[in-house]
PDB file of N, CA and C in Angstrom:
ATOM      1  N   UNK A   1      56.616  72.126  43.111  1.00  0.00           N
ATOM      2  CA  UNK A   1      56.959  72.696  44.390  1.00  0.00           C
ATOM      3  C   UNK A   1      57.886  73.891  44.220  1.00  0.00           C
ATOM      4  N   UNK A   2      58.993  73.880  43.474  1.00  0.00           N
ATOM      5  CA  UNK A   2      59.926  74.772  43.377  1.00  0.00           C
ATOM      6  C   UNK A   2      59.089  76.187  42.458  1.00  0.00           C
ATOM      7  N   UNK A   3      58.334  75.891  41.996  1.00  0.00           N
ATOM      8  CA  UNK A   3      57.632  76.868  41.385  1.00  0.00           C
ATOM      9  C   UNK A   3      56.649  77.512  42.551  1.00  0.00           C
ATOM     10  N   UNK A   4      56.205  77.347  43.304  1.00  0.00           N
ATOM     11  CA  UNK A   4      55.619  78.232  44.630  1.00  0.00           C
ATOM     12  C   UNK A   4      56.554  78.179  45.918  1.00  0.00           C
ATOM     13  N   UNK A   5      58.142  78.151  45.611  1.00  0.00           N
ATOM     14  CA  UNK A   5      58.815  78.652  46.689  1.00  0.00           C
ATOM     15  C   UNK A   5      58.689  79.683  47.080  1.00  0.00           C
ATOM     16  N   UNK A   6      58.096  81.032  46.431  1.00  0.00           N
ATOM     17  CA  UNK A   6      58.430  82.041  46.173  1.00  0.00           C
ATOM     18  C   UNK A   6      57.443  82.319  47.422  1.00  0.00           C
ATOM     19  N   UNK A   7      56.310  81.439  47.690  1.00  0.00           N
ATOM     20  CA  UNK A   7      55.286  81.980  48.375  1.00  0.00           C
ATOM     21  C   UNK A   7      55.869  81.449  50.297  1.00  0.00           C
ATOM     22  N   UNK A   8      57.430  80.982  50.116  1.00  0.00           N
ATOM     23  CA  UNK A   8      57.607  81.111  51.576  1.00  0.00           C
ATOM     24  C   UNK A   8      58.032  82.356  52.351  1.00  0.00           C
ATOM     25  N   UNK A   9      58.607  83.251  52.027  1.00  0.00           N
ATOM     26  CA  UNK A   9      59.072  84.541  52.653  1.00  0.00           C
ATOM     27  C   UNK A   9      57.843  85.344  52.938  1.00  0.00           C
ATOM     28  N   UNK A  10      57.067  85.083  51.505  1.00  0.00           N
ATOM     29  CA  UNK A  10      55.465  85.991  51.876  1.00  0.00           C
ATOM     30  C   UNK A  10      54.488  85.519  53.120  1.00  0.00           C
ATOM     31  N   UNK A  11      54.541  84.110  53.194  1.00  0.00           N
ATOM     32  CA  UNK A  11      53.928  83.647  54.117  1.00  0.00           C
ATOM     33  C   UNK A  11      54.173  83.655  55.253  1.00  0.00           C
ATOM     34  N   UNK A  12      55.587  83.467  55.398  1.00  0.00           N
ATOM     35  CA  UNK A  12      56.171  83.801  57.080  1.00  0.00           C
ATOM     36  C   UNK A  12      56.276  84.980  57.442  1.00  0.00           C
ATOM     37  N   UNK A  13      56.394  86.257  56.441  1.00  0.00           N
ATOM     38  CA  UNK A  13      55.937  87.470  57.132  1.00  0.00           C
ATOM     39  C   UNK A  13      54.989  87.778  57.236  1.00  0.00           C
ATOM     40  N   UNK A  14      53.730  87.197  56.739  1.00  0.00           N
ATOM     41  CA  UNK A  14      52.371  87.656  56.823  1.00  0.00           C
ATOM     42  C   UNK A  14      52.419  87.070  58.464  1.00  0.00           C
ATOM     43  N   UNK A  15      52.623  85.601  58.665  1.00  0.00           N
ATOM     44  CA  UNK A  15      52.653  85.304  59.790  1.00  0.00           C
ATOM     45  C   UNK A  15      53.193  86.239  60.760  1.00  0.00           C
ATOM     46  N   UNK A  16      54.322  86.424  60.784  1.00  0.00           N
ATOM     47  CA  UNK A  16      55.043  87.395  61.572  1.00  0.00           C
ATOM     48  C   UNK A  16      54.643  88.664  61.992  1.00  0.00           C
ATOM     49  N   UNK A  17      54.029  88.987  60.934  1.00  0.00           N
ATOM     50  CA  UNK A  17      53.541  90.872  60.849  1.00  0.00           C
ATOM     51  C   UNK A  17      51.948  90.661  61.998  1.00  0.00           C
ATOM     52  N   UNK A  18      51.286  89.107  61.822  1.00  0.00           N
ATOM     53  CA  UNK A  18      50.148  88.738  62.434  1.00  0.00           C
ATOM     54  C   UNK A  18      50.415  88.621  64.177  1.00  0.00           C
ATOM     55  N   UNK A  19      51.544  88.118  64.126  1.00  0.00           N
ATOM     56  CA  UNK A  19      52.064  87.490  65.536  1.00  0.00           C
ATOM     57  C   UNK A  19      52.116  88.995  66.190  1.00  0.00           C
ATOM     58  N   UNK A  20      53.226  89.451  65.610  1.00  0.00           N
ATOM     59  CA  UNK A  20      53.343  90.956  66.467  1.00  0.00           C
ATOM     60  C   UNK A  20      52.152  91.873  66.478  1.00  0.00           C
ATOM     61  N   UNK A  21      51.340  91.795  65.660  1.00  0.00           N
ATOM     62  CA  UNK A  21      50.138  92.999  65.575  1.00  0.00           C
ATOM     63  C   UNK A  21      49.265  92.038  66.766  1.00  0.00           C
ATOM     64  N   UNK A  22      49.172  90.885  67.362  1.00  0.00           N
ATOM     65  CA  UNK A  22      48.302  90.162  67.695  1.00  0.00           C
ATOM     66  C   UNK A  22      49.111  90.427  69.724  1.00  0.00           C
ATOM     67  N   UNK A  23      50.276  90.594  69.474  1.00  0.00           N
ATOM     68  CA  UNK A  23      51.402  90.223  71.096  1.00  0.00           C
ATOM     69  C   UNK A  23      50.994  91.754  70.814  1.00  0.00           C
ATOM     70  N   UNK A  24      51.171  93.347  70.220  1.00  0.00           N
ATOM     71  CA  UNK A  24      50.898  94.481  70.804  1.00  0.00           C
ATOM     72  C   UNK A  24      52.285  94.978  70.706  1.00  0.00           C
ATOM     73  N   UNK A  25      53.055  94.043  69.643  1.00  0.00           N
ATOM     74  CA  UNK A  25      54.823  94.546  69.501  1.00  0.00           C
ATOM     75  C   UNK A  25      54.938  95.259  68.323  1.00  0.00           C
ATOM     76  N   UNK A  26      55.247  96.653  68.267  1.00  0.00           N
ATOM     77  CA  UNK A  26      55.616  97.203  67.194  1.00  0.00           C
ATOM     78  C   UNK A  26      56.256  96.818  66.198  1.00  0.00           C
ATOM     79  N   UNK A  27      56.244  97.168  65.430  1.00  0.00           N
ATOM     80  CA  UNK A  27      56.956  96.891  63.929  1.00  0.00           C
ATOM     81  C   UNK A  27      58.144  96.546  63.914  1.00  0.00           C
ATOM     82  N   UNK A  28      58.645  98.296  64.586  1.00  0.00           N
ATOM     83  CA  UNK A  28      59.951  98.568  64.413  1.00  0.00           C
ATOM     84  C   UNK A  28      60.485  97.310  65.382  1.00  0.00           C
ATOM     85  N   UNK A  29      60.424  97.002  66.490  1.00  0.00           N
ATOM     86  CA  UNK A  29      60.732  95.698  67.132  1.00  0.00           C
ATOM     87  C   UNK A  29      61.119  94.709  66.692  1.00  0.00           C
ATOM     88  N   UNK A  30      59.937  94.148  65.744  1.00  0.00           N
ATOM     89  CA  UNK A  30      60.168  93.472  64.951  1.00  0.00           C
ATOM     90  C   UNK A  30      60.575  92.992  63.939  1.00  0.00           C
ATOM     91  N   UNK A  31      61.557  94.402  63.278  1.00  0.00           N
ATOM     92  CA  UNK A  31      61.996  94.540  62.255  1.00  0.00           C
ATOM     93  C   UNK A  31      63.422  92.840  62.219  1.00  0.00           C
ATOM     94  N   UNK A  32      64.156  92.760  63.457  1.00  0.00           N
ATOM     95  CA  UNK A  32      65.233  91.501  62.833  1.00  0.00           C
ATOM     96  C   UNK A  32      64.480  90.345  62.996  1.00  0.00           C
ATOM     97  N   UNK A  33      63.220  90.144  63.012  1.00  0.00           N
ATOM     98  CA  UNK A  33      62.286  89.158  62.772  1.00  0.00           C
ATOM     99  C   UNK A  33      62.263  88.797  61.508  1.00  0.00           C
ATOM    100  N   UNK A  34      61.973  90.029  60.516  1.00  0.00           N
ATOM    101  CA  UNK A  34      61.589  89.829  59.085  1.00  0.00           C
ATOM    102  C   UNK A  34      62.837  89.547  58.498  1.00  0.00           C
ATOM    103  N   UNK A  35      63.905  90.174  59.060  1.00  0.00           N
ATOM    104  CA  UNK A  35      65.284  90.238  58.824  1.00  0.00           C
ATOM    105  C   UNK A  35      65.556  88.403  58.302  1.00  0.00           C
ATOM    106  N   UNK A  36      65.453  87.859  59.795  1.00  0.00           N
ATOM    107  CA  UNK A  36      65.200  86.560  60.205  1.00  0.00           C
ATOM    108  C   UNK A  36      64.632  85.850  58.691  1.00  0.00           C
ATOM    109  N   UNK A  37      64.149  86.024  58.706  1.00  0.00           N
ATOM    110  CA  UNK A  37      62.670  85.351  57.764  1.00  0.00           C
ATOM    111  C   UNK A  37      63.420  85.146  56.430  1.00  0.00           C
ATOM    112  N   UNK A  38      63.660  86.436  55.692  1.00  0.00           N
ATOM    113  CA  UNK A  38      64.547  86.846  54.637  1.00  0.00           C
ATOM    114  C   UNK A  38      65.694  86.296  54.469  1.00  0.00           C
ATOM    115  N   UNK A  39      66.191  85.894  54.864  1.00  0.00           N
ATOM    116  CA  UNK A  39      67.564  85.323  55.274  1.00  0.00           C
ATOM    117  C   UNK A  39      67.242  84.064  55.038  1.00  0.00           C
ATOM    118  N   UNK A  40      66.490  83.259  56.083  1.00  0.00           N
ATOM    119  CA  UNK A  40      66.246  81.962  55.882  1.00  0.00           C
ATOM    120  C   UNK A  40      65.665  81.533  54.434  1.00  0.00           C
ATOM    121  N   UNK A  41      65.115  82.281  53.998  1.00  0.00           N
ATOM    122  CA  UNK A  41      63.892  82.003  52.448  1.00  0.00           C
ATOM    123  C   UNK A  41      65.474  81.689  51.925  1.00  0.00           C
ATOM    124  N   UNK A  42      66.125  82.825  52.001  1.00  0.00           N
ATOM    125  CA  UNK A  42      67.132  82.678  50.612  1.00  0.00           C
ATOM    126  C   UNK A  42      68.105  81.888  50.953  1.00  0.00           C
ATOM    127  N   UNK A  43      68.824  81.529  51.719  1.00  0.00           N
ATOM    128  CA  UNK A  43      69.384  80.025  52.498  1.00  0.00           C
ATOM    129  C   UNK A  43      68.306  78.730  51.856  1.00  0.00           C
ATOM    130  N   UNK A  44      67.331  78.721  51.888  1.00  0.00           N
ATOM    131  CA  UNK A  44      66.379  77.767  50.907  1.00  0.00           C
ATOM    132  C   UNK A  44      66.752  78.045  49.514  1.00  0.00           C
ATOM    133  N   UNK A  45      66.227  79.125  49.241  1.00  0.00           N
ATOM    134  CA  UNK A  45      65.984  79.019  47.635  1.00  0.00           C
ATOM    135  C   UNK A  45      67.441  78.920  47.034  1.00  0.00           C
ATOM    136  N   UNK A  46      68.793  79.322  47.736  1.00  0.00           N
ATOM    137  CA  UNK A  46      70.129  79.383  47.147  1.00  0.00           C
ATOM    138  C   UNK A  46      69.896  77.810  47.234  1.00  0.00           C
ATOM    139  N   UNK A  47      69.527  76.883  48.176  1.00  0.00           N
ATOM    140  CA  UNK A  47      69.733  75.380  48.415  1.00  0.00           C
ATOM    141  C   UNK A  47      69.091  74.852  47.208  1.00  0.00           C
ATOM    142  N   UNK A  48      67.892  75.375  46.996  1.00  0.00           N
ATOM    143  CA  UNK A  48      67.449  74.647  45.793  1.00  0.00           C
ATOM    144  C   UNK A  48      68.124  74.633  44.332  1.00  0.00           C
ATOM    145  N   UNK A  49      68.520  76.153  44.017  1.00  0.00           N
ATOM    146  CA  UNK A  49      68.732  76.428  42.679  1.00  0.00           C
ATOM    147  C   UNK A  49      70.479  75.140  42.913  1.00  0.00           C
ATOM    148  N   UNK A  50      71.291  75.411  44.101  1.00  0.00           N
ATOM    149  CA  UNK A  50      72.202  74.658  43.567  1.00  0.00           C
ATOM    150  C   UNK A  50      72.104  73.396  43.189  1.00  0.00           C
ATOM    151  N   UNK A  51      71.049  72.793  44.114  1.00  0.00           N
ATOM    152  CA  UNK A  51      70.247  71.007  43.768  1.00  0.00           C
ATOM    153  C   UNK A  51      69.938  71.169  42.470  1.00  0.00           C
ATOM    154  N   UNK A  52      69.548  71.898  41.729  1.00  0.00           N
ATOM    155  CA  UNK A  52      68.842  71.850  40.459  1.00  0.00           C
ATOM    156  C   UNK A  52      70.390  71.822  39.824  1.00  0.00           C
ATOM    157  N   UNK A  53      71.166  72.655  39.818  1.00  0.00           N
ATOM    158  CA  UNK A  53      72.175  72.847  39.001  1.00  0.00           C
ATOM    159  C   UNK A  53      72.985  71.636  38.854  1.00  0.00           C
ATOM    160  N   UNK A  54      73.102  71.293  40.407  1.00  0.00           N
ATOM    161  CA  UNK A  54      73.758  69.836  40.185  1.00  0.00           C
ATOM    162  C   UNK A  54      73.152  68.323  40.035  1.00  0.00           C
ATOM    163  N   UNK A  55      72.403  68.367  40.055  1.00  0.00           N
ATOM    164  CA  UNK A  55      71.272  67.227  39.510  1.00  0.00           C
ATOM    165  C   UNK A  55      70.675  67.227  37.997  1.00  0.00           C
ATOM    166  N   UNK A  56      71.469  68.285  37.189  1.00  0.00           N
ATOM    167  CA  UNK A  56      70.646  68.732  35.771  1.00  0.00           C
ATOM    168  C   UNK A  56      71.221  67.717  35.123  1.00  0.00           C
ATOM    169  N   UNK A  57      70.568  66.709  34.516  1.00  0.00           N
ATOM    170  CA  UNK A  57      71.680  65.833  33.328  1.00  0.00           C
ATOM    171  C   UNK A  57      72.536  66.233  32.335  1.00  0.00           C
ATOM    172  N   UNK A  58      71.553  67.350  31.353  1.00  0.00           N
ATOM    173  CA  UNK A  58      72.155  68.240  30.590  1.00  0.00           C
ATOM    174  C   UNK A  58      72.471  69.226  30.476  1.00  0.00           C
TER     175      UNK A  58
END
């Protein structure tokens, strides 16, 4: 799993970039959307790497 985290930020902006091209909302609009998105991925992935760090036996 931690090895295709990488594919959550890509996926929620593909989503995102879909949503707005689909509602007729510009980009630029939508720009603290992706903002959004970006933010949250790495709030995850910082969560994981510290679980790993502190769960490592050795």
């Amino acid at each position: 799993m931690i090895r295709l985290i990488f594919l959550l930020p890509i996926l929620l902006c593909v989503g995102w970039f879909y949503f707005l091209r689909v509602n007729g909302v510009p980009l630029k609009q939508g720009k603290r959307g992706f903002i959004y998105i970006l933010a949250f991925s790495t709030l995850v992935l910082g969560f994981f790497v510290l679980m790993m760090h502190l769960t490592n036996p050795g």
